[in-house]
Protein backbone atom coordinates (compact mmCIF):
# COMPACT_ATOMS: atom_id res chain seq x y z
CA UNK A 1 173.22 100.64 114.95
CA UNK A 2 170.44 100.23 117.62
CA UNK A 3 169.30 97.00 118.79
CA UNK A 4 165.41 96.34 119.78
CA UNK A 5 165.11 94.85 123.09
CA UNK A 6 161.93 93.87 125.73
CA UNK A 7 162.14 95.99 128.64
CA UNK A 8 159.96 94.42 131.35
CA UNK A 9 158.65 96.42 133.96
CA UNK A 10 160.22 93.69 136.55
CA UNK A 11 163.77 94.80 135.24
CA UNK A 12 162.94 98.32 135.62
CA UNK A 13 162.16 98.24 139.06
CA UNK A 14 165.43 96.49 139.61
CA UNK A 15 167.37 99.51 138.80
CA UNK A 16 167.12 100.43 142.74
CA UNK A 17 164.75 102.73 143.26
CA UNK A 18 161.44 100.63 143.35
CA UNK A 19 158.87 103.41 143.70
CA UNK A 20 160.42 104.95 140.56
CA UNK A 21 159.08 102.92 137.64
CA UNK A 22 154.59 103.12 139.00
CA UNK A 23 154.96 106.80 137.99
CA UNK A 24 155.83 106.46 134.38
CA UNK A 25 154.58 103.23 133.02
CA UNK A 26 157.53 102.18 130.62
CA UNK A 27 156.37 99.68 127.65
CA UNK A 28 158.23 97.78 125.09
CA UNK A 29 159.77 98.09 122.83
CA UNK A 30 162.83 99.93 124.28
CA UNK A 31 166.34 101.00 122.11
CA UNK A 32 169.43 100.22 123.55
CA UNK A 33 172.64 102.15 122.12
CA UNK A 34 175.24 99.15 122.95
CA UNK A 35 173.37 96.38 124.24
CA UNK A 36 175.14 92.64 123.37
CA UNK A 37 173.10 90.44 121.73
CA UNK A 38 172.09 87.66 124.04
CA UNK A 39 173.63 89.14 127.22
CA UNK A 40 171.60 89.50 130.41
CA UNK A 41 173.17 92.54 132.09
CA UNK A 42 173.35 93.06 135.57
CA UNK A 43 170.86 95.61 136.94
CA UNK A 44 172.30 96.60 140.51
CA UNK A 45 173.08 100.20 140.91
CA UNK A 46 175.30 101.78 143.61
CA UNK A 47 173.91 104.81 142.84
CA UNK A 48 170.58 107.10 141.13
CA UNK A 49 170.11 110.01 139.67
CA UNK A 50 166.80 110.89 138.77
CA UNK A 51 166.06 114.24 136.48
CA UNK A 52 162.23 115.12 135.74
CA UNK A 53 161.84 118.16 133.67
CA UNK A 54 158.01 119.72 133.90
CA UNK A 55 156.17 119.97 130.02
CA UNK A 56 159.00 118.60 128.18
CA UNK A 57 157.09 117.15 124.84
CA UNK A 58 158.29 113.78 123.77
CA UNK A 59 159.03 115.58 120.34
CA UNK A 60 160.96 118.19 121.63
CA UNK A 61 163.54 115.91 122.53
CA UNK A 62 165.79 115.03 119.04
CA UNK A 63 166.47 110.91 119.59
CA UNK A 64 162.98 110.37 119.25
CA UNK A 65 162.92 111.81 115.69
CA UNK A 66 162.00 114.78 115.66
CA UNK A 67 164.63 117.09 114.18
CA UNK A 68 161.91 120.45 115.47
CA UNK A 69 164.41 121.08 118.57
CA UNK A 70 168.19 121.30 119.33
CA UNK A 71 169.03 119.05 121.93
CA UNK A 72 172.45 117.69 121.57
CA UNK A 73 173.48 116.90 124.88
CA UNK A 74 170.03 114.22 125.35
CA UNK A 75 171.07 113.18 122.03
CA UNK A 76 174.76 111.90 122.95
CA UNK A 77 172.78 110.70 126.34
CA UNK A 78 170.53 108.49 124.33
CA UNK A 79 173.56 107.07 122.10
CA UNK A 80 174.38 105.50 125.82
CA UNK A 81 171.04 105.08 127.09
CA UNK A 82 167.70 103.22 126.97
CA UNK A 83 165.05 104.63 125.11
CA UNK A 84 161.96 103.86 125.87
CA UNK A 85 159.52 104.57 122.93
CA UNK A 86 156.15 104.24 124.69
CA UNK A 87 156.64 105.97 127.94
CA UNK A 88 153.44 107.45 128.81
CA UNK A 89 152.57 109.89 132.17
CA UNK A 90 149.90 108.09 134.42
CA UNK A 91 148.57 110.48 137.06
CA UNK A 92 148.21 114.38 135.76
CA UNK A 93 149.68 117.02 136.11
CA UNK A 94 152.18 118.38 138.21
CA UNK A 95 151.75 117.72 141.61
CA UNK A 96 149.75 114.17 141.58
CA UNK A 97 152.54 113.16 139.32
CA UNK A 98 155.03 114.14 141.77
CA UNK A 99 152.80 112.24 144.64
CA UNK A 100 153.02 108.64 142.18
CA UNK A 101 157.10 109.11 141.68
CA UNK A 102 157.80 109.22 145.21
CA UNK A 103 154.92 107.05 146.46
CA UNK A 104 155.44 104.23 144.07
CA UNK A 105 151.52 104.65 143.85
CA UNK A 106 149.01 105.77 141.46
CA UNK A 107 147.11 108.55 142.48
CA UNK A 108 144.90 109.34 139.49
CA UNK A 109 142.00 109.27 139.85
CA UNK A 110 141.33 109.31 143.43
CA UNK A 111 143.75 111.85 144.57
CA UNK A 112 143.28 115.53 143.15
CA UNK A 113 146.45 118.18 143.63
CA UNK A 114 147.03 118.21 147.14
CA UNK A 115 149.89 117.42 149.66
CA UNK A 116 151.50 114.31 150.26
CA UNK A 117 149.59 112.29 152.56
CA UNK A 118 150.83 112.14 156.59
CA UNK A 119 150.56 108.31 156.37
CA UNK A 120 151.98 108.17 152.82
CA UNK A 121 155.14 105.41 152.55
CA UNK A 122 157.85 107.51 150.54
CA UNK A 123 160.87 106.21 148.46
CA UNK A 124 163.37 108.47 150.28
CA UNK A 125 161.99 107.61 153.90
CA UNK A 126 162.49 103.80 152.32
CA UNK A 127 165.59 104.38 151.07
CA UNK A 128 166.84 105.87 153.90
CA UNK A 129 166.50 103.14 155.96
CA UNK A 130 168.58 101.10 153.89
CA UNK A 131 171.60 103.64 154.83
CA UNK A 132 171.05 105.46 151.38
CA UNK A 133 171.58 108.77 151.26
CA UNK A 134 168.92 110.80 149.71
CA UNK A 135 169.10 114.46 148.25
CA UNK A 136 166.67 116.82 146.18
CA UNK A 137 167.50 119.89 144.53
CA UNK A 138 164.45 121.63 143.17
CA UNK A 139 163.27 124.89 141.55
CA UNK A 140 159.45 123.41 140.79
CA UNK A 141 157.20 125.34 142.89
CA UNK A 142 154.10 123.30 143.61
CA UNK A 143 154.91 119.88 145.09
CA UNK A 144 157.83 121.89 147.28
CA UNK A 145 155.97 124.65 148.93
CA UNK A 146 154.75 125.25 152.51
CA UNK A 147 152.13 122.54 153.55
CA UNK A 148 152.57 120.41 150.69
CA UNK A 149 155.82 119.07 151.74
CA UNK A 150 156.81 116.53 148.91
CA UNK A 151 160.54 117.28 150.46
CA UNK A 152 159.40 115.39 153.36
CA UNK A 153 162.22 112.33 153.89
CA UNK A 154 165.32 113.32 152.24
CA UNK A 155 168.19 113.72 154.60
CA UNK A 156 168.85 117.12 152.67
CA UNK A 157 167.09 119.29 150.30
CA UNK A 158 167.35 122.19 148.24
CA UNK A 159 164.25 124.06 146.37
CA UNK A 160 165.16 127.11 144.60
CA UNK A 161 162.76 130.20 145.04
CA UNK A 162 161.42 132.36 142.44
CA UNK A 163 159.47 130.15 139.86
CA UNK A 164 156.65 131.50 138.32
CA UNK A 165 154.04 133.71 140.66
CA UNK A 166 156.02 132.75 144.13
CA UNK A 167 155.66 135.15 146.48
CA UNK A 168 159.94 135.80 146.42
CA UNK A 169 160.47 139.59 145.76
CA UNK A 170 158.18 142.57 146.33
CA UNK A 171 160.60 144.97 143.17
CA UNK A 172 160.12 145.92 140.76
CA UNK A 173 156.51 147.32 141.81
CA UNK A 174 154.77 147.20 138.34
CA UNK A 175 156.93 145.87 135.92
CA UNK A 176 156.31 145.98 132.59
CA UNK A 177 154.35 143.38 130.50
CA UNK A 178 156.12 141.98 127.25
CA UNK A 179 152.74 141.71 125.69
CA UNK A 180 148.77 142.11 126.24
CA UNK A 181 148.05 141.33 129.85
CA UNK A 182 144.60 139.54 128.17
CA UNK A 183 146.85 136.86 126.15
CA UNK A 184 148.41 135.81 129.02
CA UNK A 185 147.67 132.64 131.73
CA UNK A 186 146.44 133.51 134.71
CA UNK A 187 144.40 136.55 135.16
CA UNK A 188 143.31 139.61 132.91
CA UNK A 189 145.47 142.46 134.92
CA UNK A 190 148.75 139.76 134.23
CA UNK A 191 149.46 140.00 137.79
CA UNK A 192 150.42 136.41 138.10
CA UNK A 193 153.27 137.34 135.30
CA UNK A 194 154.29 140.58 136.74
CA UNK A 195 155.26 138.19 139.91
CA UNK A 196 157.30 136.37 138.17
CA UNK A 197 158.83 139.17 136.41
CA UNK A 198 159.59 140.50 139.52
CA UNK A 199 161.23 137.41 140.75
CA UNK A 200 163.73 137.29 137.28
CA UNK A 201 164.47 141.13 137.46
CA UNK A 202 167.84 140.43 138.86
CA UNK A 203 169.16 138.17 136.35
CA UNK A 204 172.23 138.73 135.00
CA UNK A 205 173.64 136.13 133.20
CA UNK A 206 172.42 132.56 131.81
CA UNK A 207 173.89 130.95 135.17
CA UNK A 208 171.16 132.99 137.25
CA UNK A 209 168.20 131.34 135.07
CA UNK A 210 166.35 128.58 137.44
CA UNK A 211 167.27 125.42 135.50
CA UNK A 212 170.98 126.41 135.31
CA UNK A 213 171.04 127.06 139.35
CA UNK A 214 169.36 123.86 140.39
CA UNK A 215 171.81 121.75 137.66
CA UNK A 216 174.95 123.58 139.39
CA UNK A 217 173.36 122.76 143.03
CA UNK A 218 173.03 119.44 141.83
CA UNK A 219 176.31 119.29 140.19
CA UNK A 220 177.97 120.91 143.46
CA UNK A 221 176.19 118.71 146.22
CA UNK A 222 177.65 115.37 144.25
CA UNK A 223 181.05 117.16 144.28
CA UNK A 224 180.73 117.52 147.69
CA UNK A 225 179.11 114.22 148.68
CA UNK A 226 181.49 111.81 146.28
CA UNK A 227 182.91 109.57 149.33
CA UNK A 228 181.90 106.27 148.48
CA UNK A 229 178.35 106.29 150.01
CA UNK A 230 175.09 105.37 147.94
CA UNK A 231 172.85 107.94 147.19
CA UNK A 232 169.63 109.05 145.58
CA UNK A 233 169.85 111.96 144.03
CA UNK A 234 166.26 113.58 143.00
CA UNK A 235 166.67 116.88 140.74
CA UNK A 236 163.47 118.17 139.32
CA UNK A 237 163.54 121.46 137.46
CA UNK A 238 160.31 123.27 136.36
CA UNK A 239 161.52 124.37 133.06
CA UNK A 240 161.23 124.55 130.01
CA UNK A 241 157.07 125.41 131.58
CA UNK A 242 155.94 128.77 130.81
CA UNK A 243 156.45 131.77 131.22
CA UNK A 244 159.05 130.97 128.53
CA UNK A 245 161.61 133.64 128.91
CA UNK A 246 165.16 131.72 128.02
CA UNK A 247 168.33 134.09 126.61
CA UNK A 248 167.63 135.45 123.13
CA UNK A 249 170.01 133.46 122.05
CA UNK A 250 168.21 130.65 122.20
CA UNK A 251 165.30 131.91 120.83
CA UNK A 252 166.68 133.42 117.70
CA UNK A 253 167.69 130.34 115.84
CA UNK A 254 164.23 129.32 115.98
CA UNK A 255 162.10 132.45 114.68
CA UNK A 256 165.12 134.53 113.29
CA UNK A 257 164.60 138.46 113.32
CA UNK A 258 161.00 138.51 115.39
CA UNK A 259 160.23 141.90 117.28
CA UNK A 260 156.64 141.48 117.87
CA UNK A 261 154.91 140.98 121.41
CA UNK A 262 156.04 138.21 123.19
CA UNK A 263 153.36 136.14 124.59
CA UNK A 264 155.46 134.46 127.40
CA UNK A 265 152.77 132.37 129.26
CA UNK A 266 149.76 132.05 126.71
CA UNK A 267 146.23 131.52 127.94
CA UNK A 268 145.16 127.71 127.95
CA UNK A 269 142.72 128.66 125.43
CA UNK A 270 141.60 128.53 121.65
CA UNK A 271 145.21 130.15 120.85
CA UNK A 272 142.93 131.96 117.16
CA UNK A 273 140.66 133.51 119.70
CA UNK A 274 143.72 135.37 121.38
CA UNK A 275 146.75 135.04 119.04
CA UNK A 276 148.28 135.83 115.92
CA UNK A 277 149.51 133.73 113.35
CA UNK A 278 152.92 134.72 113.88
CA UNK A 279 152.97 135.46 117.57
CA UNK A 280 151.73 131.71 117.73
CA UNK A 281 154.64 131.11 115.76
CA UNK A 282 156.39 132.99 118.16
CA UNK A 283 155.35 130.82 121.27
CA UNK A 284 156.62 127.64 119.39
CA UNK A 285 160.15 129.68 119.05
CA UNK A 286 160.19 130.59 123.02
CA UNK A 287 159.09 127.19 123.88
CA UNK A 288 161.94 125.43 121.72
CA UNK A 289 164.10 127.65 123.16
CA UNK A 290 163.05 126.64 126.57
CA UNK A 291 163.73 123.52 126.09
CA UNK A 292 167.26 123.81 124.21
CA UNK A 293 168.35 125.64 127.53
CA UNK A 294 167.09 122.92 129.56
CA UNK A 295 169.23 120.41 127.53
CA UNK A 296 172.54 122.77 127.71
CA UNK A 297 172.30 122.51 131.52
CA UNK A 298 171.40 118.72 131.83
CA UNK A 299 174.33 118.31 129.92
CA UNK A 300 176.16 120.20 132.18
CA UNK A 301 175.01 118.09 135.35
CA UNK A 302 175.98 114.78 133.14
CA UNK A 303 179.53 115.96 132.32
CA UNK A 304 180.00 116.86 136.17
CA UNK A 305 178.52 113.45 136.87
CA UNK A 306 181.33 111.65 134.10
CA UNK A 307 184.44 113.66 135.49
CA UNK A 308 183.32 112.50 139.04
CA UNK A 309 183.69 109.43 137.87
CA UNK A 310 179.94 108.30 138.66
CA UNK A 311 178.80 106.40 135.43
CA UNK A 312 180.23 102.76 136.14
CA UNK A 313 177.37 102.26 139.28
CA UNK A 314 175.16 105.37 138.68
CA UNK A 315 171.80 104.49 137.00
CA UNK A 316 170.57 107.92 135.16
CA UNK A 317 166.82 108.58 134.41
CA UNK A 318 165.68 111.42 132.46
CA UNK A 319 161.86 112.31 132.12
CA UNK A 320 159.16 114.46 132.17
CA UNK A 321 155.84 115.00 133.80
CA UNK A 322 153.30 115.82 130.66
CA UNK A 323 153.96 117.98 127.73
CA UNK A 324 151.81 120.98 126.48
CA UNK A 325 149.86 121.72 123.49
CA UNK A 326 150.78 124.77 121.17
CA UNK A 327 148.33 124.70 118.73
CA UNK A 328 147.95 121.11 118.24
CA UNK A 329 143.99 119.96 118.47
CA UNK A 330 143.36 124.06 118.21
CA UNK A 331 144.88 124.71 121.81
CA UNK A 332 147.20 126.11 123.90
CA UNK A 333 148.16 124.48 127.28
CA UNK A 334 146.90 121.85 128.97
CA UNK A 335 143.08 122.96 130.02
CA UNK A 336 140.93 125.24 128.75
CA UNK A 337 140.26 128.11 131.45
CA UNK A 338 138.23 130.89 131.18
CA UNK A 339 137.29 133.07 134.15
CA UNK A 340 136.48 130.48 137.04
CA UNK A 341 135.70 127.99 134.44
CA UNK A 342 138.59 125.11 133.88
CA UNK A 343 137.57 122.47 131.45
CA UNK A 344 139.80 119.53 131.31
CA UNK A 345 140.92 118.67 127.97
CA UNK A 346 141.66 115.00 126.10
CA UNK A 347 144.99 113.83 126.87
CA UNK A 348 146.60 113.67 123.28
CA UNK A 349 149.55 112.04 122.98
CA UNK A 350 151.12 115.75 123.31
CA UNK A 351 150.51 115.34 126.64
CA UNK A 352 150.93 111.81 127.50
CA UNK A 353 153.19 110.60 125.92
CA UNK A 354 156.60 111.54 127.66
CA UNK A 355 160.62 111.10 127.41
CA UNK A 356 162.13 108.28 129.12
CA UNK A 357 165.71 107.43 129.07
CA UNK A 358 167.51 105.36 131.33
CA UNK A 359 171.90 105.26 131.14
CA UNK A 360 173.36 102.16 130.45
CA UNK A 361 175.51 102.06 132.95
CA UNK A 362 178.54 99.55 133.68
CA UNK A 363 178.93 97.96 137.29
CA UNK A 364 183.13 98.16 138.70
């Protein structure tokens, strides 16, 4: 039985990482799993943990209703956790919001998708100064990369190479396209999808797949770091964003004995003026997929952070940046681009509305 509470943006903030809660604008009504009736908890945190997926949907995650997408291991997070039910994105998309989480400040609409300002006040550089120690582990590629420098002001920091068209490996020379080159984001030749192919080609296993390397570098750097000091500990993973390419396994459940093309990274487009009924259908399946791998290796960076022992004075915040349409309001994506043309389109509650959940955690 879940129990209604008022959240107020006040007590948010209080959960020790002040910057945190400007970049996601939580509303009431929240759901609380175990919350006592007419107890006012105490909200200091040793410790934080915050985990920001890129384009997860609020509907593709199964404790807020929707029963389109596996994902048991947020579900059994939620039956401990916050939920906040009107958590909406406020500056769009990926790298402004990056700039309002770790500024504290909103950056839409005066700040386009550029790096972090020199004079900017960051929560890690804050943090630090309180004797905190502050880590990110990363695999997104924009917000990271040379001259943007969102990394600046952690005492350490890991971003994982490879992500969509990074420049990381130069082999295989032309690999080959799993569908039309002209149904794909990016360019008409594909060749921002043949760099990411090229960057994959060496996977082996699950484990080598980005989101499962930056949960085990996350997982491994608490293991390493669990002597009794505070910490913030950022982890931001880029999936489940396009190119979806997760195990098959994954994908089958959803769109059981497909063996047409597979359109990977679709054109932010009218998806009937470039797709099929059923290889739409398709790019549903890959994205649910996506995002059931996602939740297998969050759940693998919570169980690391419950054996360590971490959940009586670690606060835990799951969210997302924006979601994505596919095929909702005739679209897929987040724009419409054609050519040198990019249109910005309405921001549906697809793509505004987001996940939010927050652990209930339990002071020593």
């Amino acid at each position: 039985m879940t129990e209604s509470l008022e959240t107020s943006r006040r007590d948010f903030l209080k959960l020790g990482a002040a910057g945190l809660g400007a970049s996601i604008m939580p509303t009431g009504p929240s759901r609380a799993a175990t919350a006592p009736a007419g107890k006012k908890e105490d909200l200091r945190v040793d410790n934080v943990i915050l985990i920001i997926t890129d384009t997860m949907r609020r509907d593709a995650v199964s404790c807020y209703g929707s029963q389109w997408i596996h994902t048991p291991h947020l579900e059994a997070f939620a039956q401990k956790a916050v939920i906040f039910d009107n958590a909406y994105l406020s500056s769009f998309p990926t790298v402004p919001l990056r700039n309002d989480i770790l500024t504290g400040r909103y950056t839409f609409t005066y700040k386009p998708w550029s790096p972090i300002d020199e004079d900017a006040v960051t929560l890690q550089e804050t943090l630090g100064k309180e004797g905190i120690v502050t880590s990110l582990v990363a695999d997104t590629p924009y917000p990271f990369a040379p001259g943007y420098n969102y990394q600046r002001g952690f005492a350490v920091w890991q971003v994982i190479r490879g992500q969509l068209n990074d420049p990381f490996r130069s082999a295989p020379r032309d690999p080959k396209l799993p569908c039309a080159a002209n149904t794909l984001y990016g360019d008409p030749e594909g060749e921002r999808t043949k760099q990411y192919l090229r960057n994959v080609a060496h996977r082996q296993r699950e484990e080598d797949y980005f989101v499962a390397q930056t949960m085990i570098t996350a997982a491994d750097w608490l293991e390493e770091n669990h002597d009794g000091r505070r910490f913030f500990l950022y982890v931001d993973t880029y999936d489940p964003h396009e190119p979806w390419d997760p195990p098959h396994y994954y994908v089958e459940p959803y769109d059981p004995g497909y063996n047409g093309e597979e359109v990977i990274a679709p054109r932010y487009d009218l998806w009937k003026e470039f797709l099929t009924e059923r290889e739409h259908q398709h790019c549903r399946a890959l994205y649910a997929g996506g995002v059931t791998m996602v939740d297998r290796w969050i759940g693998f960076l919570l169980d690391r952070i419950a054996t360590l022992d971490l959940l009586k004075n670690t606060a835990i915040i799951v969210t997302s940046d924006h979601g994505y349409y596919l095929g909702e309001h005739r679209y897929t994506g987040k724009t419409l681009q054609r050519g040198d043309l990019m249109q910005w389109l309405p921001l549906y509650g697809e793509i505004a509305r987001i996940p939010l959940l927050v652990s209930r955690y339990r002071n020593r």
